[in-house]
Protein backbone atom coordinates (compact mmCIF):
# COMPACT_ATOMS: atom_id res chain seq x y z
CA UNK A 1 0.00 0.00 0.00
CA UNK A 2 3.13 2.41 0.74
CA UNK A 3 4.26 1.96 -2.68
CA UNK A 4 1.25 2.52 -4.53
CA UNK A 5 0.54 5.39 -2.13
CA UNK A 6 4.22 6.24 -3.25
CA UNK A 7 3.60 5.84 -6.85
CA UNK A 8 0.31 8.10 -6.74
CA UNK A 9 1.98 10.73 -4.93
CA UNK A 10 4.58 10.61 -7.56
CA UNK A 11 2.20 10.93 -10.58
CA UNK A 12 -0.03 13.84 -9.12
CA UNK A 13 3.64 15.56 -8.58
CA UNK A 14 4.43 15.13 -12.29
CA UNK A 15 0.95 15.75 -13.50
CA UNK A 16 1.15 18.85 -11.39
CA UNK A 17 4.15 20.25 -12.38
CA UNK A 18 3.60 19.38 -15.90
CA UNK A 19 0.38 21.67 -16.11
CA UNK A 20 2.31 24.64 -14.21
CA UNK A 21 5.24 24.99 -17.03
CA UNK A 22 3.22 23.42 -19.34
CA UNK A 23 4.30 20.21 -20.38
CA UNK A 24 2.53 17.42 -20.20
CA UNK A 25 3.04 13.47 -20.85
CA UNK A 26 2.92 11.98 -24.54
CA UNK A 27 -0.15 10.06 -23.81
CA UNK A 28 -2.02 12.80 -22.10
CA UNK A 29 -1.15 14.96 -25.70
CA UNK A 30 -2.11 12.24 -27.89
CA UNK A 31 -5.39 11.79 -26.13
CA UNK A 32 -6.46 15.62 -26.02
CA UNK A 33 -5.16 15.29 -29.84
CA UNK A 34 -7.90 12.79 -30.45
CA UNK A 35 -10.35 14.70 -29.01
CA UNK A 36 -9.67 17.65 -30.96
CA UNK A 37 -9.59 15.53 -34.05
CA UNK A 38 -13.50 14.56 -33.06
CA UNK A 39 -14.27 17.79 -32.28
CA UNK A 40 -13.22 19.33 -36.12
CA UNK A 41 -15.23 16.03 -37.11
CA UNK A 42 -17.88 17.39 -35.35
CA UNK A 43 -17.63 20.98 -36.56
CA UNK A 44 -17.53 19.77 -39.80
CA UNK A 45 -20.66 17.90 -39.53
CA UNK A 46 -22.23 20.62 -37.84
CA UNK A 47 -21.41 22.77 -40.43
CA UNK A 48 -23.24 20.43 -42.93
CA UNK A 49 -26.67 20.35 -41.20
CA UNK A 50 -26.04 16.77 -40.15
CA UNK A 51 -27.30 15.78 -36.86
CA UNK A 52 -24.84 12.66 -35.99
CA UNK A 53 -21.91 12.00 -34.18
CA UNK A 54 -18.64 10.97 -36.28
CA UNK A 55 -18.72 7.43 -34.99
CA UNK A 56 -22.09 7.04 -36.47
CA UNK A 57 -21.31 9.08 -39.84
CA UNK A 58 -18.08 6.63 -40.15
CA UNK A 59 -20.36 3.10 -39.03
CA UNK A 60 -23.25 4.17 -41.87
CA UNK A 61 -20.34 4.95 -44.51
CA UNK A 62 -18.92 1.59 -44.09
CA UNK A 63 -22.14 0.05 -43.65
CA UNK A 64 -23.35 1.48 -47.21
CA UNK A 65 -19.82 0.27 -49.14
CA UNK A 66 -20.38 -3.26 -47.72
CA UNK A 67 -23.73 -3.40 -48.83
CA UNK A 68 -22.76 -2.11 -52.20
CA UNK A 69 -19.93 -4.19 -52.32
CA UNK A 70 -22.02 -7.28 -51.87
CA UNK A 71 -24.60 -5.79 -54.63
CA UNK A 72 -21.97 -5.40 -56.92
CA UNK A 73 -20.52 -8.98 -56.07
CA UNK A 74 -23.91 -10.22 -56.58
CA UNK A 75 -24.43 -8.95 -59.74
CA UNK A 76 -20.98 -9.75 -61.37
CA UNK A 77 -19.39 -12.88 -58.99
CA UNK A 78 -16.38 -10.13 -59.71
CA UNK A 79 -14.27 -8.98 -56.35
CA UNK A 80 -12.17 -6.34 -57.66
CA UNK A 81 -15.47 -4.56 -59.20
CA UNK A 82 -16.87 -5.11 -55.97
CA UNK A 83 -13.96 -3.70 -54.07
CA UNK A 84 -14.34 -0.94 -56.87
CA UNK A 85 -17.99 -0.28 -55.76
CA UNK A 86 -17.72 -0.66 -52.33
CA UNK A 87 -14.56 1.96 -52.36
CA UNK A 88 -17.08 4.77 -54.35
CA UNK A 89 -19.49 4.27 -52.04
CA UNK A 90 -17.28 4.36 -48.81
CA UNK A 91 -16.02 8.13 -50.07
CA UNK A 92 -20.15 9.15 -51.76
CA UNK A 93 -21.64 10.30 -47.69
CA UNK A 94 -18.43 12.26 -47.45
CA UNK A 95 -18.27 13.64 -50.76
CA UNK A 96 -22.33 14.63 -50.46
CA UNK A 97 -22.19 16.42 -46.95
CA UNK A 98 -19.28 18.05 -47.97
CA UNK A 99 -21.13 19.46 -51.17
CA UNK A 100 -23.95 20.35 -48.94
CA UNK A 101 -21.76 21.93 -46.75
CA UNK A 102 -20.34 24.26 -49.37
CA UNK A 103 -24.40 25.05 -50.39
CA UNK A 104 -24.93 26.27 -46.96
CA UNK A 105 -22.04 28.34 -46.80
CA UNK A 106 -22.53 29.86 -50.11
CA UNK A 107 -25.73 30.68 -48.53
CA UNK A 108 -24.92 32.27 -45.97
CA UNK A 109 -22.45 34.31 -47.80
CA UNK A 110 -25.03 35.29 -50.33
CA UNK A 111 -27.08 36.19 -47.56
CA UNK A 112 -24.56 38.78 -45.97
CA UNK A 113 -25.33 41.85 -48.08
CA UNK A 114 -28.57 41.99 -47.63
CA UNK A 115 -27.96 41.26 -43.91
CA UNK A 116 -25.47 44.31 -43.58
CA UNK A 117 -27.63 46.66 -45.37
CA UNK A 118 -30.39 45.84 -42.76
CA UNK A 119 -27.81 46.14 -39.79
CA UNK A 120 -26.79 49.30 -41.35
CA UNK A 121 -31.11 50.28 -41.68
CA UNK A 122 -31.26 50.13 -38.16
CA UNK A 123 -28.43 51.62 -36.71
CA UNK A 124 -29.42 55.00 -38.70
CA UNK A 125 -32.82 54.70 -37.63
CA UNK A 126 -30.76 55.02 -34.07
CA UNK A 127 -31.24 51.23 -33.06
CA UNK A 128 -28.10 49.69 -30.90
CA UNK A 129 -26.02 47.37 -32.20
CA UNK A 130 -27.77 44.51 -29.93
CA UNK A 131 -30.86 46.03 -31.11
CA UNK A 132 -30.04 45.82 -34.77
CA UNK A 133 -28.00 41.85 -34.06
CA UNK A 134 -31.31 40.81 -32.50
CA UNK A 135 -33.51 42.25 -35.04
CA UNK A 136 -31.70 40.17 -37.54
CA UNK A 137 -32.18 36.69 -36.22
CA UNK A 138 -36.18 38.00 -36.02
CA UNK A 139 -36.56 39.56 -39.85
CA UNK A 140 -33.07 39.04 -41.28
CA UNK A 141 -32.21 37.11 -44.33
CA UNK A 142 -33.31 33.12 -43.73
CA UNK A 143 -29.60 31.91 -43.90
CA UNK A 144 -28.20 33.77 -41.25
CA UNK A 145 -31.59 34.14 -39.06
CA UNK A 146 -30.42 30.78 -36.57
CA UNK A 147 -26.95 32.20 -35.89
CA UNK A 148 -28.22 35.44 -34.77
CA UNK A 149 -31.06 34.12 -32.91
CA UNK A 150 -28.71 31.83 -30.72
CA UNK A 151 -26.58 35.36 -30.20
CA UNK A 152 -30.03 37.02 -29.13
CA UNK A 153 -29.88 33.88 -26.35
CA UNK A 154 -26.17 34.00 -25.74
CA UNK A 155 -25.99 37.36 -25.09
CA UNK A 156 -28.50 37.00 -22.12
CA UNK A 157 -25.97 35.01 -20.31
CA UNK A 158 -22.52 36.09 -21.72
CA UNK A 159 -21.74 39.72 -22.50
CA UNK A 160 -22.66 41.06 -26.14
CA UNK A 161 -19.08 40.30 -27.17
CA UNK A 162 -18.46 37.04 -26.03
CA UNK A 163 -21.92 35.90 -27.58
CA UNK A 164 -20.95 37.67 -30.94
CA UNK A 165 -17.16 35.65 -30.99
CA UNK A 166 -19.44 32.75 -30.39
CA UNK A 167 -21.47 33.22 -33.27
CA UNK A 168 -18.13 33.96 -35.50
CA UNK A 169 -16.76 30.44 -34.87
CA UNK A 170 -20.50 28.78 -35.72
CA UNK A 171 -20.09 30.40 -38.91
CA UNK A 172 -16.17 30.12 -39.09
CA UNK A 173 -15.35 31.96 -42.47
CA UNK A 174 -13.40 34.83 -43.51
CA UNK A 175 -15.95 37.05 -44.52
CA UNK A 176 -18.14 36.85 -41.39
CA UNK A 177 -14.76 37.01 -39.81
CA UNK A 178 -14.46 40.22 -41.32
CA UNK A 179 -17.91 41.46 -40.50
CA UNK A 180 -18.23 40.80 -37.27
CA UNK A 181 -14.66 41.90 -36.32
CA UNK A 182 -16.47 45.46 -37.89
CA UNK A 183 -19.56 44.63 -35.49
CA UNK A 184 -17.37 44.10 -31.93
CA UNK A 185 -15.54 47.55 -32.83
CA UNK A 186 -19.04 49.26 -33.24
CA UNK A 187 -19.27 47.96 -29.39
CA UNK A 188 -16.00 49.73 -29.05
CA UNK A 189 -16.34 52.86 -31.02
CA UNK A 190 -19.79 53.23 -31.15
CA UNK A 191 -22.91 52.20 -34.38
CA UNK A 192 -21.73 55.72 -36.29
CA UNK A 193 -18.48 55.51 -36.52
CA UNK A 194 -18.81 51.82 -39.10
CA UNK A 195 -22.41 52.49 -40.58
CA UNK A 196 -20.47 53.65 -43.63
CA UNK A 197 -18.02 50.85 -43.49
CA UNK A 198 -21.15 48.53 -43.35
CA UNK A 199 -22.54 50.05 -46.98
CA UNK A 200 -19.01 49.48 -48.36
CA UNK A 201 -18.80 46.33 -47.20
CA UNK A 202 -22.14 45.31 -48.30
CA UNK A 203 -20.94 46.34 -52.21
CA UNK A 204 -17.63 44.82 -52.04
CA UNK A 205 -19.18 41.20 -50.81
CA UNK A 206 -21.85 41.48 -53.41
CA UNK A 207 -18.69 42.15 -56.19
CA UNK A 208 -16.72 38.98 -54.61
CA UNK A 209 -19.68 36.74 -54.48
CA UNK A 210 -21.01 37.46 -58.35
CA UNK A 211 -16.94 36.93 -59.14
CA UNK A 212 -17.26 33.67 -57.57
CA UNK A 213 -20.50 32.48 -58.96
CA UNK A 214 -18.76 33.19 -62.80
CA UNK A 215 -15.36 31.35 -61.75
CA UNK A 216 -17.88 28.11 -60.80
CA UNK A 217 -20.22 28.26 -63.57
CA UNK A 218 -17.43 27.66 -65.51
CA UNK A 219 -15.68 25.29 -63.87
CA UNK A 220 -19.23 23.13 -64.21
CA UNK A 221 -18.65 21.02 -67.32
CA UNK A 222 -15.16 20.40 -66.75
CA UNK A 223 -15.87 18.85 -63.14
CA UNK A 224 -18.82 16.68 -64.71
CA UNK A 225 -16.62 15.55 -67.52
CA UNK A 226 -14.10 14.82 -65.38
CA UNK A 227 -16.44 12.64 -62.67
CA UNK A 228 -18.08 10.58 -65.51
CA UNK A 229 -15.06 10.03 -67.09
CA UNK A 230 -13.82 8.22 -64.01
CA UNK A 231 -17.01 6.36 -62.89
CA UNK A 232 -18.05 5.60 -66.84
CA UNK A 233 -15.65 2.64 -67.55
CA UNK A 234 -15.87 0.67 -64.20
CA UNK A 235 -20.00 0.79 -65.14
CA UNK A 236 -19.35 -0.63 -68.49
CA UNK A 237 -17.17 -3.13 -67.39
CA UNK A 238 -19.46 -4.05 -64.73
CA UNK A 239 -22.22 -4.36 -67.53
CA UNK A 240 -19.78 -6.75 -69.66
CA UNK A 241 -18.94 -9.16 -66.31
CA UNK A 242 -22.71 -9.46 -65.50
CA UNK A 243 -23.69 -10.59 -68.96
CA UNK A 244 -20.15 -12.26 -70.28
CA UNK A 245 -19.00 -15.29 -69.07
CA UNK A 246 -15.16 -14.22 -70.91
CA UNK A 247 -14.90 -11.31 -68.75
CA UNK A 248 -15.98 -12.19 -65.79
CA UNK A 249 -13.55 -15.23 -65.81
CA UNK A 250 -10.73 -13.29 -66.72
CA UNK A 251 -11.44 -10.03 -64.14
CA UNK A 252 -11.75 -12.58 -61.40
CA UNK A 253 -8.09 -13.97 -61.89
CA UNK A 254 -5.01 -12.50 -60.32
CA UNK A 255 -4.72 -10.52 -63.54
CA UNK A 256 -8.05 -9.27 -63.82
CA UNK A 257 -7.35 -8.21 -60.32
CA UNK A 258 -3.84 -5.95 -61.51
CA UNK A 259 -5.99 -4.30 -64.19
CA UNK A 260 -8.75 -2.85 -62.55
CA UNK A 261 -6.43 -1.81 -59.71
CA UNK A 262 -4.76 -0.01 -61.49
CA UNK A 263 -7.02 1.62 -63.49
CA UNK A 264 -8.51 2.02 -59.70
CA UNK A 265 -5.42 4.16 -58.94
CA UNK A 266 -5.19 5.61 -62.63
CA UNK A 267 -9.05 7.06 -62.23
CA UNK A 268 -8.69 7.87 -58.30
CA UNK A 269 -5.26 9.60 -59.23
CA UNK A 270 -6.69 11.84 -62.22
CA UNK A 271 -10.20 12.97 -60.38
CA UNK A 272 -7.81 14.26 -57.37
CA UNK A 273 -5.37 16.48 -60.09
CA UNK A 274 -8.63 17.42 -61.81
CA UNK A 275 -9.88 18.64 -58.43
CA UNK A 276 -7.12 20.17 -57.29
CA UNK A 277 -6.55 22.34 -60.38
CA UNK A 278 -9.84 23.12 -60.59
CA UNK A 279 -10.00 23.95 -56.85
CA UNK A 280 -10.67 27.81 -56.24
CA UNK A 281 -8.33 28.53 -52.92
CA UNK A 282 -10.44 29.58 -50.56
CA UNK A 283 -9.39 32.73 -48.23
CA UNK A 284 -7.51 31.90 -44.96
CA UNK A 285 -9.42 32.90 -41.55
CA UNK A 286 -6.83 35.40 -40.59
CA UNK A 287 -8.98 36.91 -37.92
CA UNK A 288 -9.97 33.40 -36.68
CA UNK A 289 -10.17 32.53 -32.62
CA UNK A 290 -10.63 36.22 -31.92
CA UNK A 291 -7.58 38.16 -32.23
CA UNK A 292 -7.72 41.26 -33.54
């Protein structure tokens, strides 16, 4: 009992001093690392109007590519176009929320120059900035109305700032960075001093958002061509194994098995450069976690 009251004395010395110079053990950091890792996860999800946990987002993905994988075997008696199936379906939830995700964040950034034009309404009509904040989670523009409504609620228990930097991270991009970084120095400063910066602000989003749109509705057909291109000849093959006894021998032998993957890695390989250089970088949140 003396040693293990030893040992425990020991530890809560370590532990102790650890926290006070700030240092603390490799497992300790790899655990609070894996719960910052689920808590992104989370955000992310969050941010995609899905109401699950990652555990059960990662359990339904797999569950779908098995399913599809056994469809696909089913249909063919061919594993790698199973494997081929089951792999397209294991990245389509992920690929979908995150599409969704980028809808309801173009949304909301449509939604901001309308929104700063009303904050900008009410602070000449000599409304506070609270006043004005609340007013828009009440009549606002639909996008934004939840984020200020839950700042309407914050701010009863937290002060009007803290609520507002709350609100920033929910919506965690650099242009309601921007705006609300105008918004807490209004608190500051006073509603006169940025109801002109608000107007200007409203124009210059409107000009960045119509840019974006055109860059997009470009980029359209390529990113179609591109995505049936890849999907396209792993269909047609699968068509040719379910109704040909030739291929379907052949594609389930150790050489049927090199070709398709590789053209697996070929296809997976191409959609990612395609992507990647048709990828429009996104602005970095320079004003992120509050600092001014």
């Amino acid at each position: 009992m003396r040693l293990l009251a030893g040992l425990g004395a020991g530890l809560f010395v370590y532990l102790a001093l650890g926290s006070v110079i700030g240092v603390s053990p490799r497992w300790l950091q790899l655990q609070q690392n894996g719960r910052r890792s689920g808590a992104r996860w989370q955000d992310w999800l969050n941010q995609a109007g899905v109401a699950v946990s990652p555990l059960q987002f990662v359990a339904v993905s797999f569950s779908a590519a098995g399913l599809m994988a056994a469809l696909v075997f089913g249909l063919t008696g061919v594993a790698p176009l199973a494997a081929v199936g089951g792999g397209i379906t294991l990245m389509a939830p992920r690929s979908m929320y995150a599409k969704r995700r980028r809808a309801l964040a173009k949304d909301r950034l449509a939604a901001w120059p309308d929104a700063l034009r009303d904050i900008s309404s009410h602070l000449r009509s000599s409304m506070s900035v609270h006043g004005s904040l609340c007013e828009l989670g009440r009549s606002g523009p639909e996008p934004l109305r939840p984020y200020f409504n839950r700042y309407a609620g914050l701010a009863v228990a937290l002060d009007y700032k803290s609520a507002l930097e709350v609100v920033r991270e929910d919506l965690a991009d650099p242009m309601s960075d921007r705006i609300i970084e105008i918004l807490l120095l209004a608190y500051d400063q006073g509603s006169s001093v940025v109801i002109d910066v608000l107007d200007e602000l409203a124009e210059s989003s409107t000009l960045d958002l119509r840019l974006l749109e055109e860059v997009e509705t470009s980029q359209l057909e390529t990113k179609l061509e591109a995505r049936g291109a890849t999907l396209m000849p792993f269909v047609v093959l699968a068509l040719l194994c379910a109704t040909t006894s030739g291929y379907r021998e052949f594609y389930s032998s150790p050489a049927g098995w090199f070709v398709v993957s590789l053209g697996g890695v070929m296809a997976a390989g191409g959609l990612v450069v395609i992507s990647r250089l048709g990828q429009v970088r996104g602005e970095e949140r320079i004003l992120a976690g509050g600092g001014r």
